[in-house]
C-alpha atoms as a PDB file:
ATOM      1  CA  UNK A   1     167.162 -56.387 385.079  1.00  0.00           C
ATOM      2  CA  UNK A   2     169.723 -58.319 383.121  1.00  0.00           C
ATOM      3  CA  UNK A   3     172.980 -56.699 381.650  1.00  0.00           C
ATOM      4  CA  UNK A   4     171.465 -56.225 378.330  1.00  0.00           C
ATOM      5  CA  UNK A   5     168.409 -54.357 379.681  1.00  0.00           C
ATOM      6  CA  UNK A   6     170.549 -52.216 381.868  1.00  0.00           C
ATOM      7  CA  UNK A   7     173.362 -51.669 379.690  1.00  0.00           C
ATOM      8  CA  UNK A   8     171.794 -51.228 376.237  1.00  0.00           C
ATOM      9  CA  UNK A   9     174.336 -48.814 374.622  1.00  0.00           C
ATOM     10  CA  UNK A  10     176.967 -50.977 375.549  1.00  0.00           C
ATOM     11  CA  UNK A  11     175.080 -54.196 374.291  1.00  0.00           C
ATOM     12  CA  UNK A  12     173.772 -52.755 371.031  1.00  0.00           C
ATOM     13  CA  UNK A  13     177.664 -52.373 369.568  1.00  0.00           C
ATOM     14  CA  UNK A  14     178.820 -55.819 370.413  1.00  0.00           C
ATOM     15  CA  UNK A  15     179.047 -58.189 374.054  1.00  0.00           C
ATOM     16  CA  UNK A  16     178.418 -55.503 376.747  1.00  0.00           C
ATOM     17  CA  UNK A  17     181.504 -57.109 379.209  1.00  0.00           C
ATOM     18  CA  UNK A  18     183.831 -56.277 376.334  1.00  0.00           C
ATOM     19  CA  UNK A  19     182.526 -52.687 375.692  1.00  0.00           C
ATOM     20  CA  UNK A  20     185.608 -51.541 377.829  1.00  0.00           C
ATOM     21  CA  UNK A  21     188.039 -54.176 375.711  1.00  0.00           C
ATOM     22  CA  UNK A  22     187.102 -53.138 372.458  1.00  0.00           C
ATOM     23  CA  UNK A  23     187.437 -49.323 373.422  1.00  0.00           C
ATOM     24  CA  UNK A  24     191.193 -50.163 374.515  1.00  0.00           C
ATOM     25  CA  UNK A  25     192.027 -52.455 371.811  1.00  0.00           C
ATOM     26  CA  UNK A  26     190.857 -49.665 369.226  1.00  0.00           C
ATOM     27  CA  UNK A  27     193.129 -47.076 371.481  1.00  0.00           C
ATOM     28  CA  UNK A  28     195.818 -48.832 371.725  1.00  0.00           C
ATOM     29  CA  UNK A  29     196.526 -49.677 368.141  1.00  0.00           C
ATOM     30  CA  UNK A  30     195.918 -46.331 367.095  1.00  0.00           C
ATOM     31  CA  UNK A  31     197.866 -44.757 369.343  1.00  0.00           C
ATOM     32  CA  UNK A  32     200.871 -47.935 368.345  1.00  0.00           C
ATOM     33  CA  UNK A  33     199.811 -46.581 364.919  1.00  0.00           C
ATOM     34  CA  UNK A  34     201.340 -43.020 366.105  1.00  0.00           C
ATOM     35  CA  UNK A  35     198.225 -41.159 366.866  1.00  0.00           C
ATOM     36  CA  UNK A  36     199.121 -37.905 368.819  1.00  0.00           C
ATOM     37  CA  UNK A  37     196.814 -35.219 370.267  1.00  0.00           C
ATOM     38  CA  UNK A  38     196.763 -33.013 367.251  1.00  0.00           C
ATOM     39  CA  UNK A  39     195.661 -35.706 364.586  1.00  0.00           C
ATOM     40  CA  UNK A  40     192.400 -35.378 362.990  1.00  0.00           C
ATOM     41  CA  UNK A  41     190.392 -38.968 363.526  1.00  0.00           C
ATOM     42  CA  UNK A  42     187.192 -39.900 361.739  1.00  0.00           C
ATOM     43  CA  UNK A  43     185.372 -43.044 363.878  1.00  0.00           C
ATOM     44  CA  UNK A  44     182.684 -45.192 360.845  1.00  0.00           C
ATOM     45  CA  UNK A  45     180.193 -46.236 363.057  1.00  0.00           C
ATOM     46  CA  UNK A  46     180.908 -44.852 366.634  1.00  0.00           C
ATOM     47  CA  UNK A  47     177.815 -46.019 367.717  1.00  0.00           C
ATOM     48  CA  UNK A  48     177.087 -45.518 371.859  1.00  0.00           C
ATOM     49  CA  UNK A  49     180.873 -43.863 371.372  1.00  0.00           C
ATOM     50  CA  UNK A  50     182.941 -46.566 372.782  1.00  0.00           C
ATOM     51  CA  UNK A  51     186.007 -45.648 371.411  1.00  0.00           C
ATOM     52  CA  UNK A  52     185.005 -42.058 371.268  1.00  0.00           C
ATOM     53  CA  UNK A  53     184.980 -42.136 375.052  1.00  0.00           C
ATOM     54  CA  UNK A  54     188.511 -42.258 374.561  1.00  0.00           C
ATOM     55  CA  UNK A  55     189.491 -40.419 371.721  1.00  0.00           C
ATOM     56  CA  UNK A  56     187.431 -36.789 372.456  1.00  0.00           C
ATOM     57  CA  UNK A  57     189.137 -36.181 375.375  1.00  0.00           C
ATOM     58  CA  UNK A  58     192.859 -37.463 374.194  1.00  0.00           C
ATOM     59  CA  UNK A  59     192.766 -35.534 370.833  1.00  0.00           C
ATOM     60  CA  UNK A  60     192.567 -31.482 370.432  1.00  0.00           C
ATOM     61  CA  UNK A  61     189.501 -29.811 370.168  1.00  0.00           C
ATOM     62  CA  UNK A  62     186.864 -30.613 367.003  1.00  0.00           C
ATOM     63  CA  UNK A  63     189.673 -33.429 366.251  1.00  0.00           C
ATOM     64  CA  UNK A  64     187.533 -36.618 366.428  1.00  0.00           C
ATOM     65  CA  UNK A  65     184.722 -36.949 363.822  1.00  0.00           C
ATOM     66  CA  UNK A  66     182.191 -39.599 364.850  1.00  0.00           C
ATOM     67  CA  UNK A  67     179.599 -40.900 362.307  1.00  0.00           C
ATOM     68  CA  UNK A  68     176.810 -43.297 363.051  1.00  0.00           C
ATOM     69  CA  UNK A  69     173.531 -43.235 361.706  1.00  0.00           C
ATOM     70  CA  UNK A  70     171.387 -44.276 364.497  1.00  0.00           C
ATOM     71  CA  UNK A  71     170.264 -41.325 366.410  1.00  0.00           C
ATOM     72  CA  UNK A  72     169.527 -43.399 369.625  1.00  0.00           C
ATOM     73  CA  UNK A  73     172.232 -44.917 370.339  1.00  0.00           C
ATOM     74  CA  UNK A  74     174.829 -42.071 369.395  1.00  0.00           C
ATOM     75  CA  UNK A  75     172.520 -39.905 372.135  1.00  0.00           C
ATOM     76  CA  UNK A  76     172.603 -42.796 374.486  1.00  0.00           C
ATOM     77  CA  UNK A  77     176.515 -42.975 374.409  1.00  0.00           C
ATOM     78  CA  UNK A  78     176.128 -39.107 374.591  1.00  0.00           C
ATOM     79  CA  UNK A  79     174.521 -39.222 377.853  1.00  0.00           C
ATOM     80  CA  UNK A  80     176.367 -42.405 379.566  1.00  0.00           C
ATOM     81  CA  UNK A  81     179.780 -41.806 378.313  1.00  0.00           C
ATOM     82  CA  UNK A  82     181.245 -38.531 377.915  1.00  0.00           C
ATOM     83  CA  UNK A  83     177.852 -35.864 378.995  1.00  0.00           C
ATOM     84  CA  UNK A  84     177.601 -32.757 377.512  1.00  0.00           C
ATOM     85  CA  UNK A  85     180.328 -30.632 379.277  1.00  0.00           C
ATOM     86  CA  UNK A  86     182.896 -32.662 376.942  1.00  0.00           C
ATOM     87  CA  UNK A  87     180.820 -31.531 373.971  1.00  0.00           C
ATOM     88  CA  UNK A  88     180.994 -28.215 374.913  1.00  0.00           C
ATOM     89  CA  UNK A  89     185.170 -28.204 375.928  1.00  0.00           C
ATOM     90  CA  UNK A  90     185.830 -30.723 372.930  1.00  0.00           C
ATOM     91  CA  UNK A  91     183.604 -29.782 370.374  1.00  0.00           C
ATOM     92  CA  UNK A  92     183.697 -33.408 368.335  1.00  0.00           C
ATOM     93  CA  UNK A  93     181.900 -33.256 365.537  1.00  0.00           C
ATOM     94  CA  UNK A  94     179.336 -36.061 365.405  1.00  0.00           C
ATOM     95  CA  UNK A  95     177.567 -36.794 362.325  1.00  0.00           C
ATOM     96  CA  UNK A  96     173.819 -38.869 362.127  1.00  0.00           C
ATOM     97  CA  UNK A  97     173.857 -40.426 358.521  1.00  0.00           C
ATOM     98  CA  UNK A  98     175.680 -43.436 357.245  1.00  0.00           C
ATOM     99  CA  UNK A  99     177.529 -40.953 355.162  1.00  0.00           C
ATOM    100  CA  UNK A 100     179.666 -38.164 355.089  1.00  0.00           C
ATOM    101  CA  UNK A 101     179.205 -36.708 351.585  1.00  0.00           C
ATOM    102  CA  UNK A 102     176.080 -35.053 353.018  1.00  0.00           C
ATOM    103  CA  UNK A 103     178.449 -33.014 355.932  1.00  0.00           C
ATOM    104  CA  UNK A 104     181.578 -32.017 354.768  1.00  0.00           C
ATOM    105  CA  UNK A 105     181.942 -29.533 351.840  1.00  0.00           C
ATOM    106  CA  UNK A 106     185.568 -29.997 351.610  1.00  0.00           C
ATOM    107  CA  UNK A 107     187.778 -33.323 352.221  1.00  0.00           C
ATOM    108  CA  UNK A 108     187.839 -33.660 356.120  1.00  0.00           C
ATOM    109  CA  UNK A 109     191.883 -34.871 355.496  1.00  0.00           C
ATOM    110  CA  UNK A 110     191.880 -37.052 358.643  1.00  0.00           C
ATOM    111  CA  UNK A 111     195.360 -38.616 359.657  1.00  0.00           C
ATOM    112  CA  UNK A 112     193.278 -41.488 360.796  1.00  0.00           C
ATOM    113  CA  UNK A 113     190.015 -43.007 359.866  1.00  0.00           C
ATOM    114  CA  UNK A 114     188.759 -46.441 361.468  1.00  0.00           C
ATOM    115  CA  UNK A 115     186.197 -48.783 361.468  1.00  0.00           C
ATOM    116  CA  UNK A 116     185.596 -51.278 364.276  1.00  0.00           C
ATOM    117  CA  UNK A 117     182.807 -54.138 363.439  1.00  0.00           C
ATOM    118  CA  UNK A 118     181.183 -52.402 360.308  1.00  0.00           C
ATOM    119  CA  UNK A 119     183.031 -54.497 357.309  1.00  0.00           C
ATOM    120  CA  UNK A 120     181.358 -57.403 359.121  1.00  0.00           C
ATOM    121  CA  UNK A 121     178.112 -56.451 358.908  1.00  0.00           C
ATOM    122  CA  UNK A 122     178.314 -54.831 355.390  1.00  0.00           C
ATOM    123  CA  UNK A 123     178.048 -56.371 351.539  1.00  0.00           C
ATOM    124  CA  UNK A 124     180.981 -55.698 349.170  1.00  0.00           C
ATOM    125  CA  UNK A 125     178.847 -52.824 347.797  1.00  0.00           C
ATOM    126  CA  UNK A 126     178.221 -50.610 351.242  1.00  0.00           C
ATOM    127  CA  UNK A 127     182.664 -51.374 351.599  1.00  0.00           C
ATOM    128  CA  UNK A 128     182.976 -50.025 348.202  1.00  0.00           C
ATOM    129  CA  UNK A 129     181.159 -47.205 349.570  1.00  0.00           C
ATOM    130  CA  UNK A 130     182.679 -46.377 352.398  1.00  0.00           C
ATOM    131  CA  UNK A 131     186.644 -47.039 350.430  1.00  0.00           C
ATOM    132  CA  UNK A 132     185.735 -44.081 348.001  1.00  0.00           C
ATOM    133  CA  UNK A 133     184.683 -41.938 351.320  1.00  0.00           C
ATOM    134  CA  UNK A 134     187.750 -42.771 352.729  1.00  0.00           C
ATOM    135  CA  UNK A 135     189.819 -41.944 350.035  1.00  0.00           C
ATOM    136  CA  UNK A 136     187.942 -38.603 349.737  1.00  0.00           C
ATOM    137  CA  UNK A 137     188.952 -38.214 353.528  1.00  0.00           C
ATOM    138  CA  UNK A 138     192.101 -39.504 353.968  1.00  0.00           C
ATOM    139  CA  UNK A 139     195.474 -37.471 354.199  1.00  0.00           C
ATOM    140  CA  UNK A 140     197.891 -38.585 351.882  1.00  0.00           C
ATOM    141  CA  UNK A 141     200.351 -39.963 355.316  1.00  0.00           C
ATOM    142  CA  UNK A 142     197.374 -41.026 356.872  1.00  0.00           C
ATOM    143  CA  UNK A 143     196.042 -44.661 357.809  1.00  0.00           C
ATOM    144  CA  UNK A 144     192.560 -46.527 357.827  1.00  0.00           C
ATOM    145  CA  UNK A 145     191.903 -49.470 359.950  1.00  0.00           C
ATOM    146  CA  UNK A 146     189.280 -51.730 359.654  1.00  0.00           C
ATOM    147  CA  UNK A 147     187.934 -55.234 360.730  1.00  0.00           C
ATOM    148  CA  UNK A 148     186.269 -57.983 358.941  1.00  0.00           C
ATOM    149  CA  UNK A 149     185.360 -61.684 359.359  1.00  0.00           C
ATOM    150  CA  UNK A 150     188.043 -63.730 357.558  1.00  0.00           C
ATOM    151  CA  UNK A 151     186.681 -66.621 355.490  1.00  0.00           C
ATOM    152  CA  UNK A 152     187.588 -69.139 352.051  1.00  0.00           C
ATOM    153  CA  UNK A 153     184.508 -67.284 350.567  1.00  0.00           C
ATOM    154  CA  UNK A 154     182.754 -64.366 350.324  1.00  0.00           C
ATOM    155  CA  UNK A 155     179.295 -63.176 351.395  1.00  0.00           C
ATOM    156  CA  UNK A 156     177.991 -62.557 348.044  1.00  0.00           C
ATOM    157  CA  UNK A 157     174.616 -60.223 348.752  1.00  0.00           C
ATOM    158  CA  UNK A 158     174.625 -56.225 348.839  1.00  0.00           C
ATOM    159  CA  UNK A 159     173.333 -53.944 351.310  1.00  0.00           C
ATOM    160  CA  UNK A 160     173.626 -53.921 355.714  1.00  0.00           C
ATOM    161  CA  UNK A 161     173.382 -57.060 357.323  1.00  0.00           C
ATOM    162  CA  UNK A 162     172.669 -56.278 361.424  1.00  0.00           C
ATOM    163  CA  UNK A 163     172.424 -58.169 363.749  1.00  0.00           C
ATOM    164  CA  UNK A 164     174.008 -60.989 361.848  1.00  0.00           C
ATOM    165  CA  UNK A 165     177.370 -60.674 360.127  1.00  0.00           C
ATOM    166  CA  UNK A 166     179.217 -61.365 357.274  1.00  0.00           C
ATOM    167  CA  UNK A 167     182.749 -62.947 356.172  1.00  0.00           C
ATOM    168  CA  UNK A 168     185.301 -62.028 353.218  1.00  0.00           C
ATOM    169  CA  UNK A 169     188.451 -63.382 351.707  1.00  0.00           C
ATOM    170  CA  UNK A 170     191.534 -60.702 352.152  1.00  0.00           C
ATOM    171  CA  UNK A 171     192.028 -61.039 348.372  1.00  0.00           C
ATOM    172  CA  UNK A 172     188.941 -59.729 348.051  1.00  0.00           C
ATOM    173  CA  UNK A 173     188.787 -56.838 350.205  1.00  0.00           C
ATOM    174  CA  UNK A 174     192.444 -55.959 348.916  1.00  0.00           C
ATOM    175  CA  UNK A 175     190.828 -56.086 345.255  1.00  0.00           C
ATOM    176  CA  UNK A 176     188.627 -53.037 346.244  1.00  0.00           C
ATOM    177  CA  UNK A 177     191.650 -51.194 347.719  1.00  0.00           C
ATOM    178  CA  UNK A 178     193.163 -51.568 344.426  1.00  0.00           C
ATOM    179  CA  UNK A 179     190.239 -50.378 342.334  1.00  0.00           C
ATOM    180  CA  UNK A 180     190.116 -47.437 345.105  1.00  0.00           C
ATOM    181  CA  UNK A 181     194.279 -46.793 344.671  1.00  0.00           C
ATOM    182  CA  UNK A 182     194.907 -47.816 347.935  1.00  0.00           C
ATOM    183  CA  UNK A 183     197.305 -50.065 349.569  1.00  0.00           C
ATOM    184  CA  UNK A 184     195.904 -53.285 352.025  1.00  0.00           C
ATOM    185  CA  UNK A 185     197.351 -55.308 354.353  1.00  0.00           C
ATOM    186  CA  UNK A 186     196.312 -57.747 357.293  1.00  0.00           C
ATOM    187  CA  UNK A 187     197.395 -56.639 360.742  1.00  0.00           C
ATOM    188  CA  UNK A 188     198.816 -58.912 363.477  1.00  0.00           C
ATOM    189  CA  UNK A 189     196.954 -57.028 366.375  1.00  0.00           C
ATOM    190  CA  UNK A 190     194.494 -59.337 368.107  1.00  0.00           C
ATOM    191  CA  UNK A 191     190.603 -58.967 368.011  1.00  0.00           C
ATOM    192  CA  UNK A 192     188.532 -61.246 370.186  1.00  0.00           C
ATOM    193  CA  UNK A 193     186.042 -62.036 366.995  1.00  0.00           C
ATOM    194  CA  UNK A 194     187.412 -60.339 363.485  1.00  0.00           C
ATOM    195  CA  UNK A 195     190.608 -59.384 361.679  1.00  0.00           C
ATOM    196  CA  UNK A 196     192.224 -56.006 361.594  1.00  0.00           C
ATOM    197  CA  UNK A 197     193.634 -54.783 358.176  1.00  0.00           C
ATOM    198  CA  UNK A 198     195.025 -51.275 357.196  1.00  0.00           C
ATOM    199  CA  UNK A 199     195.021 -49.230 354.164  1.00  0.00           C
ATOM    200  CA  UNK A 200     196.923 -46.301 353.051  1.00  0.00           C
ATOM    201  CA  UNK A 201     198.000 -44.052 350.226  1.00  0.00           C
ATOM    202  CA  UNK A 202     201.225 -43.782 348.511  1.00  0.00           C
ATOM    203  CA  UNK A 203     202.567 -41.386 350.931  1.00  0.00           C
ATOM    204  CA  UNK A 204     201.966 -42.858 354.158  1.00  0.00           C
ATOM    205  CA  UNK A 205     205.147 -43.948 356.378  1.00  0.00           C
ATOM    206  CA  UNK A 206     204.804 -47.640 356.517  1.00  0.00           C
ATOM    207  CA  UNK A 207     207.523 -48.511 359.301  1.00  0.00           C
ATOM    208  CA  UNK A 208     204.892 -48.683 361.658  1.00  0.00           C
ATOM    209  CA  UNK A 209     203.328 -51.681 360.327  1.00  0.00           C
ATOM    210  CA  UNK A 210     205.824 -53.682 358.570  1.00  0.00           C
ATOM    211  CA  UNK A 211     204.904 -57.122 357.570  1.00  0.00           C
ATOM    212  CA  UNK A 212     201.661 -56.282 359.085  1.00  0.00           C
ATOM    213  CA  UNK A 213     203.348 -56.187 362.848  1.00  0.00           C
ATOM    214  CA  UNK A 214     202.254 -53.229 365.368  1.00  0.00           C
ATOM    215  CA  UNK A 215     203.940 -52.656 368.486  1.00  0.00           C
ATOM    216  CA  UNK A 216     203.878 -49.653 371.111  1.00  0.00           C
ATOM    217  CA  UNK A 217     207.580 -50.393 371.535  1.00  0.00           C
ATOM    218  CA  UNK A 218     208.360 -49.675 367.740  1.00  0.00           C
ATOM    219  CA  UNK A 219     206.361 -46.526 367.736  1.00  0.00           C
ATOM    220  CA  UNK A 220     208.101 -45.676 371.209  1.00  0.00           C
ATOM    221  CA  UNK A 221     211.608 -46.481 369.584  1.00  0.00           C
ATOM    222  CA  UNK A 222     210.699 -44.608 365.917  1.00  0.00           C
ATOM    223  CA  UNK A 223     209.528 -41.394 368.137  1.00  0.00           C
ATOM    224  CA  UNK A 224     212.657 -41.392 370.576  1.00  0.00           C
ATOM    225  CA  UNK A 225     215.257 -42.200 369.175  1.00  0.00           C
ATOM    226  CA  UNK A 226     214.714 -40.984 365.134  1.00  0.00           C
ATOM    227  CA  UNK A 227     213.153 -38.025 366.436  1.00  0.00           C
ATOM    228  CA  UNK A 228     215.164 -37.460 369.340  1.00  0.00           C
ATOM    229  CA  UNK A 229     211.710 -36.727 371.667  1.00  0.00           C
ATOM    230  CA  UNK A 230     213.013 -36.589 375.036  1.00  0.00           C
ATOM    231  CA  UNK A 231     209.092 -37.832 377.486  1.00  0.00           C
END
């Protein structure tokens, strides 16, 4: 058997010898970002759980909120990355739908909400979507990450697009943060295929992310030394 064959939750999300990379790059900005153990983090599209891996056994119990809306591969990541004993200890709450207006009967107020590869395979309509859900969602100090294919023009047709993908202007995706009252800016945090961007509200701490810059060492600096955290 080939890697693929072998390694199908892994494959499905993206290459399966990155499935490791992508998990850490996700990690590390959120964590740059100022994610602590105690933050409330809602994954779009966890798929097999590749950052989720991660994140349900850093944050505090029911803390990470995982959507995806195929049941396979969310059970396959289930079984192959974290097993049931973390479900039981952790308690994440994973939801199967590409939606979380069905789930939630009050606003879930995460401090963090990201999306790794789904802008890229999604029309301007489905980001639309998922901007008023996020809005809905989102803490007033919190952040959203997100990645997209940059391009001079945008993919102009509605709906999923899987497995191929699709590109966007920043203008454009900033446009819809606008209409949605949030703020948008392109992050300088590398991806080995797409773009990172972040959006916030009006009361979110922007330091952090300054001219679209993360570090760990700024976070490390803000938390030590303006906080006086002795680690």
């Amino acid at each position: 058997m080939n890697y693929i064959e072998t390694n199908h939750h892994k494959s499905y999300v993206g290459p399966g010898n990155q499935y490791d990379l992508v998990a850490a790059m996700v990690f590390n900005l959120l964590t740059s970002l100022g994610l602590r153990q105690h933050h409330r983090v809602i994954d779009i599209g966890c798929g097999s759980l590749r950052v989720g891996r991660l994140l349900i056994p850093y944050l505090d119990t029911q803390n990470y909120i995982g959507i995806e809306p195929n049941r396979t591969i969310l059970d396959d990541g289930i079984a192959n990355e974290i097993g049931t004993d973390f479900l039981k200890l952790k308690k994440p709450i994973l939801i199967n739908d590409s939606t979380l207006k069905n789930h939630t009967s009050d606003t879930i107020n995460a401090d963090f909400i990201f999306a790794q590869s789904v802008f890229s395979h999604c029309g301007l309509d489905l980001i639309d979507n998922w901007l008023s859900e996020v809005v809905e969602n989102l803490s007033d100090s919190g952040v959203f990450v997100a990645t997209f294919h940059v391009s001079d023009s945008d993919y102009d047709k509605k709906g999923w697009v899987y497995p191929g993908s699709v590109a966007y202007r920043p203008d454009t995706i900033q446009a819809l943060a606008k209409k949605r009252s949030l703020n948008f800016r392109m992050l300088d945090w590398s991806h080995p295929r797409q773009n990172w961007c972040i959006f916030w509200k009006d009361g979110a701490d922007t330091r952090l992310f300054e001219n679209g810059h993360v570090s760990w060492n700024s976070f490390m600096q803000e938390l030590c030394y303006s906080t006086h955290v002795k680690i």
